[in-house]
N, C-alpha and C. Protein backbone atom coordinates (compact mmCIF):
# COMPACT_ATOMS: atom_id res chain seq x y z
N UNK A 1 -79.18 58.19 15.96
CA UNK A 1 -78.80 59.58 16.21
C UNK A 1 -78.69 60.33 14.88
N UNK A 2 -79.22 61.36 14.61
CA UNK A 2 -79.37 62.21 13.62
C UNK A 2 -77.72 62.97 13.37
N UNK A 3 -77.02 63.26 11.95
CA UNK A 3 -75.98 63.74 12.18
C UNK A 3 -76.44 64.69 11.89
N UNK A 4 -75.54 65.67 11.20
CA UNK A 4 -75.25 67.19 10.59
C UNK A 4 -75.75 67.35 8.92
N UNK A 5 -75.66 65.65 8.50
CA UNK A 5 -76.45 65.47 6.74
C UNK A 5 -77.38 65.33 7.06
N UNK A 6 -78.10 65.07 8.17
CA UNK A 6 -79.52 64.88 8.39
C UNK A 6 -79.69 63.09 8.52
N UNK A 7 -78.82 62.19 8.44
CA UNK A 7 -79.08 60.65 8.36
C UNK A 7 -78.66 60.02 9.66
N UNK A 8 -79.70 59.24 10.24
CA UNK A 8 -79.06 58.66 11.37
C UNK A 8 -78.85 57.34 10.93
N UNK A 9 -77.61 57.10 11.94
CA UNK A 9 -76.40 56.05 12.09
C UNK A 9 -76.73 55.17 13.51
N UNK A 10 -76.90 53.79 13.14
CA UNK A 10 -76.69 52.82 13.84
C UNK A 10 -75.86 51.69 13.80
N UNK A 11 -74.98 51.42 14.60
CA UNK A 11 -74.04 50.53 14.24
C UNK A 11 -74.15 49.70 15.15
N UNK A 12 -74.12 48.41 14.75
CA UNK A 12 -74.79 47.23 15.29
C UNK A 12 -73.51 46.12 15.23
N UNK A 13 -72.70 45.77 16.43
CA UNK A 13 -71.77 44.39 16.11
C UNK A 13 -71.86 44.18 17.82
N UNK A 14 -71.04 42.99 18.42
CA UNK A 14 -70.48 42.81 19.37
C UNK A 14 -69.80 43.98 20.23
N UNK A 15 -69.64 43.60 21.59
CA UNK A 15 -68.63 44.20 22.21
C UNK A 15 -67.48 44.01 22.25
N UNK A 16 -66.85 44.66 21.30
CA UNK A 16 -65.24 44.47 20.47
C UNK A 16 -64.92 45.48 19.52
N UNK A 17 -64.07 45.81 19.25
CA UNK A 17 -63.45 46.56 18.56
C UNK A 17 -63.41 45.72 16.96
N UNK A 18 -62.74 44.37 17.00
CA UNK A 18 -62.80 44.50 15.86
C UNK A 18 -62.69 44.74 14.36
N UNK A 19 -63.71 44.44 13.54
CA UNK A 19 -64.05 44.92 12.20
C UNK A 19 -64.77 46.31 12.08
N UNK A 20 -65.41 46.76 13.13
CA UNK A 20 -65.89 47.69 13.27
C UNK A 20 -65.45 49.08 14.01
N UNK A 21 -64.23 49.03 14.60
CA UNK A 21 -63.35 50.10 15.35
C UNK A 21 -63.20 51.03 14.14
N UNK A 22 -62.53 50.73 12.66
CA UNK A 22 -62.62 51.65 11.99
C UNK A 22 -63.47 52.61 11.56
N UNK A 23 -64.53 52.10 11.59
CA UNK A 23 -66.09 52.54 11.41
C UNK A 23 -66.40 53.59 11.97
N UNK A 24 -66.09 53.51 13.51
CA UNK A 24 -66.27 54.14 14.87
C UNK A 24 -65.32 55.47 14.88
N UNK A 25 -64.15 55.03 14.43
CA UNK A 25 -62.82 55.93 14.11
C UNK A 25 -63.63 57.05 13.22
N UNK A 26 -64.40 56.73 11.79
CA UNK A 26 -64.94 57.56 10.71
C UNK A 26 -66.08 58.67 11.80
N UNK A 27 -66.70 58.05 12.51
CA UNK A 27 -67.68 58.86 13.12
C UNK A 27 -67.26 59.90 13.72
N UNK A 28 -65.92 59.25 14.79
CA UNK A 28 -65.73 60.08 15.77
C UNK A 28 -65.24 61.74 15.26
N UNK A 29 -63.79 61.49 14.01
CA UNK A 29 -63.39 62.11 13.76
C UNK A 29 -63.99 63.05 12.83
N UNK A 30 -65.00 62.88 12.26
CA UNK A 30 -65.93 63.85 11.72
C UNK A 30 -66.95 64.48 12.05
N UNK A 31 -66.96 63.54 13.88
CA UNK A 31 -68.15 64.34 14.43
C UNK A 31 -69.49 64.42 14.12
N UNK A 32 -69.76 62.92 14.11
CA UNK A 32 -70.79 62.60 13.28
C UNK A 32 -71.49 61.61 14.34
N UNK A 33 -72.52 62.04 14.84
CA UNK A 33 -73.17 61.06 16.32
C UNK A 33 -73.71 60.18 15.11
N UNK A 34 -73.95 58.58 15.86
CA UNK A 34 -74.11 57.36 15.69
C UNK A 34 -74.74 57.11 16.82
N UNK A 35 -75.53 55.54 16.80
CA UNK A 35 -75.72 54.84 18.02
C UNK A 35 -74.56 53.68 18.01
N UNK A 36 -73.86 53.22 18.87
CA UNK A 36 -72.97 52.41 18.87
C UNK A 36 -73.96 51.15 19.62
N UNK A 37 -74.51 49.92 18.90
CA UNK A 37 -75.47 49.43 19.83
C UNK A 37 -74.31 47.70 19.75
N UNK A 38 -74.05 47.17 20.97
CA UNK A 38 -73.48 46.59 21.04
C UNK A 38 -74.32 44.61 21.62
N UNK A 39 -73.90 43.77 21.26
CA UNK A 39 -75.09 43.01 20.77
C UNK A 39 -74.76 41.65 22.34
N UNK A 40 -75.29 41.57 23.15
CA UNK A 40 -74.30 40.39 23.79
C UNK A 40 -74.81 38.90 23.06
N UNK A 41 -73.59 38.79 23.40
CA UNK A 41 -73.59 36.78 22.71
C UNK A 41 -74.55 36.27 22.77
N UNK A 42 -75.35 36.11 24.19
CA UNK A 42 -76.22 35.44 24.34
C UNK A 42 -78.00 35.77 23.30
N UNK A 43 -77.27 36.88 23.04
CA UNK A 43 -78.55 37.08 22.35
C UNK A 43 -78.62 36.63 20.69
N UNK A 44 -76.82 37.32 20.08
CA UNK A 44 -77.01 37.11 18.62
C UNK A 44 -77.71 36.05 18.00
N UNK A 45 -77.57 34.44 18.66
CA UNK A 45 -78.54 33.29 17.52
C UNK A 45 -79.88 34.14 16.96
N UNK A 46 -80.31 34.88 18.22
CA UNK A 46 -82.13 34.86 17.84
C UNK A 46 -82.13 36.47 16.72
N UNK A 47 -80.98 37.14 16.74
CA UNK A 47 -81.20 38.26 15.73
C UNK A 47 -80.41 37.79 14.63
N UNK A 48 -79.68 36.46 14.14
CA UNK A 48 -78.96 36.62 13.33
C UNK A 48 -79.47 36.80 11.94
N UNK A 49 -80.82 35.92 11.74
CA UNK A 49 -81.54 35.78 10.24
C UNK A 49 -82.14 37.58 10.15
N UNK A 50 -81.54 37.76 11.11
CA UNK A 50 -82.42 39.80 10.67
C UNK A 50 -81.32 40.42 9.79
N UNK A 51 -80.35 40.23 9.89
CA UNK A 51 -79.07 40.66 9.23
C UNK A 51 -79.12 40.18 7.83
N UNK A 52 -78.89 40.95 7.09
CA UNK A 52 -78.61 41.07 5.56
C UNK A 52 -77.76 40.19 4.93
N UNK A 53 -76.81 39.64 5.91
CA UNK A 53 -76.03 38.17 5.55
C UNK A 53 -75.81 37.37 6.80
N UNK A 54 -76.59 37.27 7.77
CA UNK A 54 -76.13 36.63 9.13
C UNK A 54 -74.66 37.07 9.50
N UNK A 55 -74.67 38.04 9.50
CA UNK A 55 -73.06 38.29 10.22
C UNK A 55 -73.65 39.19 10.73
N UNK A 56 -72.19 40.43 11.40
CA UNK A 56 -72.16 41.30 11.95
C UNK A 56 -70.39 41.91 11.48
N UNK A 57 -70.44 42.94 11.89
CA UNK A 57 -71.47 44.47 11.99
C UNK A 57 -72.70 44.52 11.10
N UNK A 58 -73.44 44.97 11.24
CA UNK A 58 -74.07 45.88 10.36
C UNK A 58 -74.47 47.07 10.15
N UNK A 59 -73.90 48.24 9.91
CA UNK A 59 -74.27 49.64 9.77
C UNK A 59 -76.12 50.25 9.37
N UNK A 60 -76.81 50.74 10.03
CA UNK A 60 -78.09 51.10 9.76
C UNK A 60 -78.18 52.46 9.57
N UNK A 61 -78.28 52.76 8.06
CA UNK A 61 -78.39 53.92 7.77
C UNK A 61 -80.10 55.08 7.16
N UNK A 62 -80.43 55.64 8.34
CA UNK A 62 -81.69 55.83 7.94
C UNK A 62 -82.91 54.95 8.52
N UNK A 63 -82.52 53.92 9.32
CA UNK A 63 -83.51 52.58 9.09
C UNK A 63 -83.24 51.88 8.14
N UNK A 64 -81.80 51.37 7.02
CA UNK A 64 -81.60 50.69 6.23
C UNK A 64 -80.54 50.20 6.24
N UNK A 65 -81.10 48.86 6.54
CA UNK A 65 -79.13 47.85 6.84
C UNK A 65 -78.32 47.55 6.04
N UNK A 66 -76.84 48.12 6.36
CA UNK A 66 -75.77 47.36 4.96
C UNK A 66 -75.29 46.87 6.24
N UNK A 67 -74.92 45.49 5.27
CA UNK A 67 -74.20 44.54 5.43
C UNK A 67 -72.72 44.75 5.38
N UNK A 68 -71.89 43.73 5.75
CA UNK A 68 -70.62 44.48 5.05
C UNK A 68 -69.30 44.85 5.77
N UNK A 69 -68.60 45.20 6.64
CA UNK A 69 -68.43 46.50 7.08
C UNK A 69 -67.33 46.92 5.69
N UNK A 70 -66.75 46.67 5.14
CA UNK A 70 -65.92 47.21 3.73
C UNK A 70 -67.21 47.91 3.40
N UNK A 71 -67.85 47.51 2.49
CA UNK A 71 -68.78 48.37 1.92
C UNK A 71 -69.50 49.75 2.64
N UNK A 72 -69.89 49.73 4.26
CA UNK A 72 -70.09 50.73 4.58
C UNK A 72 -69.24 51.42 5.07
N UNK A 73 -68.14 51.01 5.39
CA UNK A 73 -67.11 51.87 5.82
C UNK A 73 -66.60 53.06 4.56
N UNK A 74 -66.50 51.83 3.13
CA UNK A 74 -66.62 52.81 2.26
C UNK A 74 -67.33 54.19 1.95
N UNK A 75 -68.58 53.48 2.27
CA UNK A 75 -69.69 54.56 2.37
C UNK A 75 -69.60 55.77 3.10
N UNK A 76 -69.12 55.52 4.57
CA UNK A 76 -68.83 56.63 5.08
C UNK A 76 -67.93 57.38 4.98
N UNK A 77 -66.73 56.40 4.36
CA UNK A 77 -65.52 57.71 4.03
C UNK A 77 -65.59 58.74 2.82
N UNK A 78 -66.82 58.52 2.07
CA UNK A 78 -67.11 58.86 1.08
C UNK A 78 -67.83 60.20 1.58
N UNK A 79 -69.15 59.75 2.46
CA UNK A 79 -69.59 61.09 2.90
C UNK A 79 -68.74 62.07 3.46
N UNK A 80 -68.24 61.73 4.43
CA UNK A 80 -67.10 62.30 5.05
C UNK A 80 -65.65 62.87 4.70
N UNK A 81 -65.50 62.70 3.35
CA UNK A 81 -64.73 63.25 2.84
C UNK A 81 -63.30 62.68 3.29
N UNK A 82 -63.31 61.21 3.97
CA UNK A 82 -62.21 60.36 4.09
C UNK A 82 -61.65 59.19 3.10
N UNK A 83 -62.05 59.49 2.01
CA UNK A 83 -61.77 58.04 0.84
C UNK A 83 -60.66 58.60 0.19
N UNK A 84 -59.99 59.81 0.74
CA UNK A 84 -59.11 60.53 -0.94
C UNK A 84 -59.76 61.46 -1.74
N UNK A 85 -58.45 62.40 -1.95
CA UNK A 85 -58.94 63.29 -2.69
C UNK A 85 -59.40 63.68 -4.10
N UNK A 86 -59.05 62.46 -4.30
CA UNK A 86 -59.63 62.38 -6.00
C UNK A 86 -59.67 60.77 -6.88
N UNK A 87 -60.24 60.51 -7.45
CA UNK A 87 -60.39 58.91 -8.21
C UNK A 87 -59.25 57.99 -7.61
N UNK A 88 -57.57 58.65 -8.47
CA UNK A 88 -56.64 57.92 -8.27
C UNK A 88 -56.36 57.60 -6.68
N UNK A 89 -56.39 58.83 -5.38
CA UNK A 89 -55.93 58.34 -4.38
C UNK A 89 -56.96 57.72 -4.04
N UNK A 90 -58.65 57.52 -3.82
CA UNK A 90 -59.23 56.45 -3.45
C UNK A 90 -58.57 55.36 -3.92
N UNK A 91 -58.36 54.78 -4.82
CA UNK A 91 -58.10 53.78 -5.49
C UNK A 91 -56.74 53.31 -4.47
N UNK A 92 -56.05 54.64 -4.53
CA UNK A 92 -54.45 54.10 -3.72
C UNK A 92 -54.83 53.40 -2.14
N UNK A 93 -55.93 54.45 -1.67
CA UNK A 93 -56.07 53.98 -0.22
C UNK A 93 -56.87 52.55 -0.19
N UNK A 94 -58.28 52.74 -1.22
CA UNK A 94 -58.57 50.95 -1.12
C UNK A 94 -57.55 49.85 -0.93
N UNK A 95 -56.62 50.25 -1.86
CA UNK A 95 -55.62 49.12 -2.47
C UNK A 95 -54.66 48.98 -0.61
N UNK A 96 -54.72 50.02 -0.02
CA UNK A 96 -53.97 49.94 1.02
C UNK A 96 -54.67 48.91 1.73
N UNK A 97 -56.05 48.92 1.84
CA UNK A 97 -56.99 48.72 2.95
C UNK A 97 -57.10 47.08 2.52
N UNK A 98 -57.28 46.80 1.37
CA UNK A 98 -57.22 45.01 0.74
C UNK A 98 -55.81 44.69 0.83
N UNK A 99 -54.80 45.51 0.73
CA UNK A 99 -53.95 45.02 1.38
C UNK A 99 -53.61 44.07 3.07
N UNK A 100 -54.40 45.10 3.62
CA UNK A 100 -54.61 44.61 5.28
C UNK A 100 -55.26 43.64 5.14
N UNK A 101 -56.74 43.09 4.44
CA UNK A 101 -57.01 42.09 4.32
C UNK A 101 -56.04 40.64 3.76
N UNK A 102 -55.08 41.05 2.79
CA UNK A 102 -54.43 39.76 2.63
C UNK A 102 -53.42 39.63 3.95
N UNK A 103 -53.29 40.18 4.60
CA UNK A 103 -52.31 40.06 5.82
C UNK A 103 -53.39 39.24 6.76
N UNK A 104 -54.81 40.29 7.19
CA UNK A 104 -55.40 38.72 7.98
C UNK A 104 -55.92 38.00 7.51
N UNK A 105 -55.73 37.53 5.80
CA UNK A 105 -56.14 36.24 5.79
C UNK A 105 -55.22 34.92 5.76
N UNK A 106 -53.85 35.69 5.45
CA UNK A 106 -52.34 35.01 6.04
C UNK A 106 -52.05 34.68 7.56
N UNK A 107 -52.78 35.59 8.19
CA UNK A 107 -53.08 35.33 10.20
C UNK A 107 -54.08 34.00 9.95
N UNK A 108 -55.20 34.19 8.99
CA UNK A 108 -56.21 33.37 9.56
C UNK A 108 -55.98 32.13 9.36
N UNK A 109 -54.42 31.56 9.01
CA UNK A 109 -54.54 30.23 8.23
C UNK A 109 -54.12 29.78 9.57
N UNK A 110 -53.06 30.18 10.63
CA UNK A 110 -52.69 29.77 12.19
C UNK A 110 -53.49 29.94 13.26
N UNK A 111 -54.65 31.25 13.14
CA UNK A 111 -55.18 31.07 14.35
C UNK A 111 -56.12 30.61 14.26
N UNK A 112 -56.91 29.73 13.00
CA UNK A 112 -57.85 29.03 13.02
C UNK A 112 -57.46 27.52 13.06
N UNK A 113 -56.02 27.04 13.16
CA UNK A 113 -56.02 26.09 13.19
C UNK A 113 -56.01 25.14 14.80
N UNK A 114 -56.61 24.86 14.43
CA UNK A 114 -57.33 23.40 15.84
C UNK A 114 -55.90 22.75 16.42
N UNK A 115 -55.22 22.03 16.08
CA UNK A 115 -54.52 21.29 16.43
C UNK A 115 -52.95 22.51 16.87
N UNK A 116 -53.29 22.39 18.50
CA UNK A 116 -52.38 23.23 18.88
C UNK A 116 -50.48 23.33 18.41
N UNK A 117 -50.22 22.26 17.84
CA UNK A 117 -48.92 21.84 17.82
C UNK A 117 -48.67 22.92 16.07
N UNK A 118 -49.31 22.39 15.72
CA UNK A 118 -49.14 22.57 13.57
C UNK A 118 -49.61 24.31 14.07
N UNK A 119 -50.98 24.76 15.27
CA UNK A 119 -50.75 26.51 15.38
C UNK A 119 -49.51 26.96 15.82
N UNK A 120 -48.83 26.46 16.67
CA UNK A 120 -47.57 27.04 16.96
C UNK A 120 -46.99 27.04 15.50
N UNK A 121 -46.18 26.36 15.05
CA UNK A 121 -45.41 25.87 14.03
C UNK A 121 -45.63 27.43 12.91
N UNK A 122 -46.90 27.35 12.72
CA UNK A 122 -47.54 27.76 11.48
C UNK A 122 -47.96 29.68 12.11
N UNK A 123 -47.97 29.76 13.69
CA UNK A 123 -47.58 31.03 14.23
C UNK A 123 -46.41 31.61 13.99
N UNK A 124 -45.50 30.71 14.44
CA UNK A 124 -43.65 31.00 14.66
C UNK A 124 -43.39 31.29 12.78
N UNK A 125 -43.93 30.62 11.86
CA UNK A 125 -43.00 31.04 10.39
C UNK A 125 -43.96 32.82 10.15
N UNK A 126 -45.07 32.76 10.62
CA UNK A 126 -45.84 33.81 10.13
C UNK A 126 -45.28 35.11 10.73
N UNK A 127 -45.25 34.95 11.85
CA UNK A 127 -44.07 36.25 12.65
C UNK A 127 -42.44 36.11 12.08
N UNK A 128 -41.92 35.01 12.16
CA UNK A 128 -40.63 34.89 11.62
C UNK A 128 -40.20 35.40 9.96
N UNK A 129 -40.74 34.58 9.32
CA UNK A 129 -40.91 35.35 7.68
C UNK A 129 -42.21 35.95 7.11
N UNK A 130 -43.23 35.88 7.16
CA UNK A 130 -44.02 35.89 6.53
C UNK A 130 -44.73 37.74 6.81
N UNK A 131 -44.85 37.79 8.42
CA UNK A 131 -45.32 39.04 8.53
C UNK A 131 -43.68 40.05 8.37
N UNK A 132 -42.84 39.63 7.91
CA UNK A 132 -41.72 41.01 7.87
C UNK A 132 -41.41 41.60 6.47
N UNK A 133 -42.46 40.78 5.04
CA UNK A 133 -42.63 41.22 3.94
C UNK A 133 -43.54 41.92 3.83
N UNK A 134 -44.56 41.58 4.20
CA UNK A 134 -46.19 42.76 4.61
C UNK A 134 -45.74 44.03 4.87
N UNK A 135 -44.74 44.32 6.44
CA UNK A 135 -44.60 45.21 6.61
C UNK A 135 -43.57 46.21 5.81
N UNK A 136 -43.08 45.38 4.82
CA UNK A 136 -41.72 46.33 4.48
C UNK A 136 -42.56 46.89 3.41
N UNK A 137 -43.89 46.37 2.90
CA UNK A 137 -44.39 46.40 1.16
C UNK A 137 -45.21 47.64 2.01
N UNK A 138 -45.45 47.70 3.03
CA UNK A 138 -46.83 48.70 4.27
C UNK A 138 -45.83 49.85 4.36
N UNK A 139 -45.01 49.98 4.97
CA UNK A 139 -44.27 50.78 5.41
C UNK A 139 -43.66 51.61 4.11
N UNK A 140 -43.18 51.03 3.58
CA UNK A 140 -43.19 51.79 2.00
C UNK A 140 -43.69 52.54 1.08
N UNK A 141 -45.19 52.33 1.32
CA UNK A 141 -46.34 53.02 0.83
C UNK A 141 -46.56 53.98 1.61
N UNK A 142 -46.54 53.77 2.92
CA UNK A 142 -46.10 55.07 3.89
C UNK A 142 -46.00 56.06 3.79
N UNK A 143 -44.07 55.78 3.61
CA UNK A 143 -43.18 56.47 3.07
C UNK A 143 -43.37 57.38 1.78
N UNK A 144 -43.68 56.44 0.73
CA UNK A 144 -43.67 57.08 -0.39
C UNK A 144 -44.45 58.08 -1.13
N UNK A 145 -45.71 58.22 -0.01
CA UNK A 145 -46.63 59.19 -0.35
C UNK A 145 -46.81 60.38 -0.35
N UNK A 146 -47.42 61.31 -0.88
CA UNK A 146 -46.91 62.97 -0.86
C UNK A 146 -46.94 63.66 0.77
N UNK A 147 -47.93 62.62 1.63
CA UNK A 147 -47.70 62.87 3.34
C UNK A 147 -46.40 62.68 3.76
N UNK A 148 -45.40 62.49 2.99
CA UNK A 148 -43.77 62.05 3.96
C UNK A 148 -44.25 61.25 5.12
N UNK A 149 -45.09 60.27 4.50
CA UNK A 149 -45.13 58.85 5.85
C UNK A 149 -46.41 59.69 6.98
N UNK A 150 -46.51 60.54 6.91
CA UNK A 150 -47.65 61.04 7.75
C UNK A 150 -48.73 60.11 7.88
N UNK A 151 -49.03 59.88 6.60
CA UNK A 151 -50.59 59.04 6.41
C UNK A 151 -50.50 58.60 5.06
N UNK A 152 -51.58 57.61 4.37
CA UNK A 152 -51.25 57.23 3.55
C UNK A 152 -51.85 57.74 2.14
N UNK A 153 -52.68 58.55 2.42
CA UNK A 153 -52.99 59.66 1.31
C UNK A 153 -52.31 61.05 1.50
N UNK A 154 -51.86 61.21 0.35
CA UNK A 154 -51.77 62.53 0.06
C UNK A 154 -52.37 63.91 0.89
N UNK A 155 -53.24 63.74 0.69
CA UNK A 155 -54.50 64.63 1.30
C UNK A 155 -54.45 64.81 2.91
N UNK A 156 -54.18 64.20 3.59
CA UNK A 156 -54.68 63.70 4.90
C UNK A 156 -55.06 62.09 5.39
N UNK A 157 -55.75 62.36 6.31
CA UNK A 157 -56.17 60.73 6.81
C UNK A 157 -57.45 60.23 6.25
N UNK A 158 -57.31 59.37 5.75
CA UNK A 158 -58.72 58.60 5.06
C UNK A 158 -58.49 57.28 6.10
N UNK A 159 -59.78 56.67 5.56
CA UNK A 159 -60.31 55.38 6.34
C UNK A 159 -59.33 54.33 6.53
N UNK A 160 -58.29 54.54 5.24
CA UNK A 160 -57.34 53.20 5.29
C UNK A 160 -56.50 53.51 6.55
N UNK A 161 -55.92 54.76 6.86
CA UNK A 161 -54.96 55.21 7.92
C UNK A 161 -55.86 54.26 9.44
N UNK A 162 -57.62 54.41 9.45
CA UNK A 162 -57.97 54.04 10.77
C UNK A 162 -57.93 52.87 10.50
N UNK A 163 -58.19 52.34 9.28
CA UNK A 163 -58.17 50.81 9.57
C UNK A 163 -57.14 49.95 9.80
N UNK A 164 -55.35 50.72 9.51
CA UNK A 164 -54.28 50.11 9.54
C UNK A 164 -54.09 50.47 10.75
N UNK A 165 -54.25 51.30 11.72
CA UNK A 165 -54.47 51.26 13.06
C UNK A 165 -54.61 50.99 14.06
N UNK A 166 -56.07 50.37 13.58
CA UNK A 166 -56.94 49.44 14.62
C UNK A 166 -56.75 48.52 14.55
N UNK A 167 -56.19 47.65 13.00
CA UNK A 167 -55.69 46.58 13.06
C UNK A 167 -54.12 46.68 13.98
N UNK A 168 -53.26 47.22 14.15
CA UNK A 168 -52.29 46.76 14.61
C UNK A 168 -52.16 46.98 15.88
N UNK A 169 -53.40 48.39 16.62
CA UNK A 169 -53.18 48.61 17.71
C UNK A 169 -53.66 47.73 18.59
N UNK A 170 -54.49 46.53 18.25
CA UNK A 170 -55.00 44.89 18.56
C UNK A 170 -53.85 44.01 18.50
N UNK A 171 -53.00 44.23 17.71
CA UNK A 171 -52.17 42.80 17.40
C UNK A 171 -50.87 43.32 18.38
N UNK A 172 -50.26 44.70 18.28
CA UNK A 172 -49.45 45.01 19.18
C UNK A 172 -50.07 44.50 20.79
N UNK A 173 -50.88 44.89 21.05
CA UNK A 173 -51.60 43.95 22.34
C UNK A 173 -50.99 42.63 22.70
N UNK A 174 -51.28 42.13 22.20
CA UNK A 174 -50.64 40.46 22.05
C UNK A 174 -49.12 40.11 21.48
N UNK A 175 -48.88 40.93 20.61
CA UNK A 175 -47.30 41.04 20.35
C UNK A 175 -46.55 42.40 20.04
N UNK A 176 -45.91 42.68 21.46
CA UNK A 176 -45.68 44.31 21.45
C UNK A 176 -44.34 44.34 20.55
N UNK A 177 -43.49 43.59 20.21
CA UNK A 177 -42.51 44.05 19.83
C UNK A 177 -42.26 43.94 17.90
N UNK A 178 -43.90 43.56 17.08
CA UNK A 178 -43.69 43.24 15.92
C UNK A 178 -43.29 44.60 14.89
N UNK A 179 -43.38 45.72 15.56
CA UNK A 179 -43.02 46.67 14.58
C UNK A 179 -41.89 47.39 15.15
N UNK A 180 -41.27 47.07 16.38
CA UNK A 180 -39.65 47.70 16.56
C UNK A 180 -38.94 48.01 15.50
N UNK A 181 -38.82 47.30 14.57
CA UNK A 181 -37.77 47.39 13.14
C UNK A 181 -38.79 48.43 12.20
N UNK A 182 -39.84 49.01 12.45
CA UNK A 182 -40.77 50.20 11.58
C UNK A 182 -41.39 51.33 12.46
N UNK A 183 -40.56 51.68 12.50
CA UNK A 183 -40.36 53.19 13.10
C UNK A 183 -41.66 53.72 12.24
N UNK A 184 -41.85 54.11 11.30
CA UNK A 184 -42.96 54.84 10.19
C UNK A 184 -44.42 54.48 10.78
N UNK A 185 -43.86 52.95 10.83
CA UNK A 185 -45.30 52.22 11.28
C UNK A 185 -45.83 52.70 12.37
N UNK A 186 -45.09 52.93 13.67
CA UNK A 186 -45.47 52.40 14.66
C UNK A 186 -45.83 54.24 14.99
N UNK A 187 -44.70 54.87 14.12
CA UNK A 187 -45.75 56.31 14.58
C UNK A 187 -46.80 56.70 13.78
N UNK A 188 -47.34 55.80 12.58
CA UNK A 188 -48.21 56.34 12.09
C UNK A 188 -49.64 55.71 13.34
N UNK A 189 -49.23 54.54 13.71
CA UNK A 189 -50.60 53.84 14.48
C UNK A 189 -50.49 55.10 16.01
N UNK A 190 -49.48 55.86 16.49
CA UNK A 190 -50.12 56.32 17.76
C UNK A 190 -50.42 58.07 17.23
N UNK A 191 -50.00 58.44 15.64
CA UNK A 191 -50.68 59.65 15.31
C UNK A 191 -52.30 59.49 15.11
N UNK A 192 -52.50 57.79 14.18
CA UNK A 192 -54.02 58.09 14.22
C UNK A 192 -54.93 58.09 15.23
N UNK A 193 -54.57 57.49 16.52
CA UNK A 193 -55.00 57.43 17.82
C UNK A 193 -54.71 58.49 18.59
N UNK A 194 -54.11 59.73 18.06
CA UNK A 194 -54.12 60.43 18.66
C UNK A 194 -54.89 62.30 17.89
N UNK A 195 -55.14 61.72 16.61
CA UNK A 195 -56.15 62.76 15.69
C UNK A 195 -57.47 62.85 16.83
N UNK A 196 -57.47 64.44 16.41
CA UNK A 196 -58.82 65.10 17.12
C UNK A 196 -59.91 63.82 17.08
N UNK A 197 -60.90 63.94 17.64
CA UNK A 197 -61.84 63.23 17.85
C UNK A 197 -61.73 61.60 18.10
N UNK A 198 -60.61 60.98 17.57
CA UNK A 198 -60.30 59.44 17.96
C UNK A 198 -59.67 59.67 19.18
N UNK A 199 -58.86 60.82 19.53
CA UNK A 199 -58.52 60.39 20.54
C UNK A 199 -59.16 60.37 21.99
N UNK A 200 -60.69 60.97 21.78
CA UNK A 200 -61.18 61.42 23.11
C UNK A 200 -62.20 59.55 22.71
N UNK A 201 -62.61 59.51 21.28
CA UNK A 201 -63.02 57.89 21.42
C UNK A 201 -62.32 57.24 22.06
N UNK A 202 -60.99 57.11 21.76
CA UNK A 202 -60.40 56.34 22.35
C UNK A 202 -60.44 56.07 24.03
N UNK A 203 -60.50 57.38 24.23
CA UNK A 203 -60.16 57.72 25.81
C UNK A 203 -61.80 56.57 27.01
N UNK A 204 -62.92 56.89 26.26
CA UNK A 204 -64.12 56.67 26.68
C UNK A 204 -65.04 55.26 26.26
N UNK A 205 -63.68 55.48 25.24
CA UNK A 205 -64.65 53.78 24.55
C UNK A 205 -64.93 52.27 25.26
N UNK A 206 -65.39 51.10 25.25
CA UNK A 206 -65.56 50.39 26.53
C UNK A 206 -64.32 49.40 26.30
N UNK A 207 -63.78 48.82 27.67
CA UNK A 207 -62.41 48.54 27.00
C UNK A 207 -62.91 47.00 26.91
N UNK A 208 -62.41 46.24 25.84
CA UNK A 208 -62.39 45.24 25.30
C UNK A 208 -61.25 44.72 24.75
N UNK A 209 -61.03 42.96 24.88
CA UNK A 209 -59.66 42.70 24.54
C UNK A 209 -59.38 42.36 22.80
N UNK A 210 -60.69 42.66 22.21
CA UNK A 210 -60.47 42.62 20.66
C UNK A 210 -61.12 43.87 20.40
């Protein structure tokens, strides 16, 4: 689909939300048509060596695949005028957004583990201690920004706001009560779901349990 810069957008992952909901979030709210092409299982083995690293998403911009979704998500908040308003707050919002990554790669050490007994164990300390430092170091940055907790740039909403979002508006799914004690938090995740254009995505999008 051709946007308004003249470049068409194809976005290529599973039927899931995802690594790629933020992505989707960048489009909607800038009003920027995409193809959302969604891949079923049964098919990915035979397209995987087409992909730029055998994974997925992959964003197709123009007819040209990035790999990635960090890197193109970057990309788009850049066009779009969602990365921050100047050097330093990009920098602040990246730092937000690799933040979220060390949180699921602290998830990924329990829910990849095989042996159901040591996942409980290693679930129960990660909700018990482990995820209530994340959020106080999250919630803080929040707070402390020239938005009074609105969002986490200065400026408005950049990419990090959809991606802290989508990540939690998934994990609240499965555990509704982890941000009761973050009030900041929990209204920043139903303001970004509720910004012009995410929220009519939201409304239409296909429902999926990731």
């Amino acid at each position: 689909m051709v946007s308004p810069t003249g470049s068409t957008y194809k976005l290529i992952y599973f039927d899931a939300r995802g690594v790629a909901e933020a992505t989707r979030f960048i489009f909607a709210y800038a009003k920027v048509p995409f193809e959302d092409f969604r891949v079923p299982r049964e098919d990915w083995p035979s397209l995987k060596e087409e992909t730029p690293f055998g994974q997925l998403p992959v964003l197709e911009v123009d007819g040209k695949q990035i790999g990635q979704s960090a890197a193109f998500t970057r990309l788009l908040a850049k066009r779009f005028n969602l990365a921050g308003k100047d050097d330093i707050e990009q920098a602040l919002v990246d730092a937000i957004v690799d933040f979220q990554k060390d949180i699921q790669a602290a998830m990924a050490i329990w829910w990849r583990e095989e042996d159901k007994e040591k996942q409980t164990k290693l679930r129960d300390k990660f909700f018990r201690d482990d995820l209530h430092q994340y959020l106080v170091i999250l919630e803080r940055h929040l707070k402390d920004t020239e938005g009074n907790g609105q969002f986490f740039g200065a400026g408005g909403p950049t990419y990090a706001d959809f991606s802290i979002a989508c990540f939690f508006f998934t994990i609240l799914k499965f555990y509704p009560a982890i941000l009761d004690n973050f009030e900041l938090l929990k209204m920043h995740v139903d303001r970004v779901h509720n910004l012009p254009g995410i929220r009519e995505w939201v409304e239409k999008r296909p429902k999926t349990e990731m």
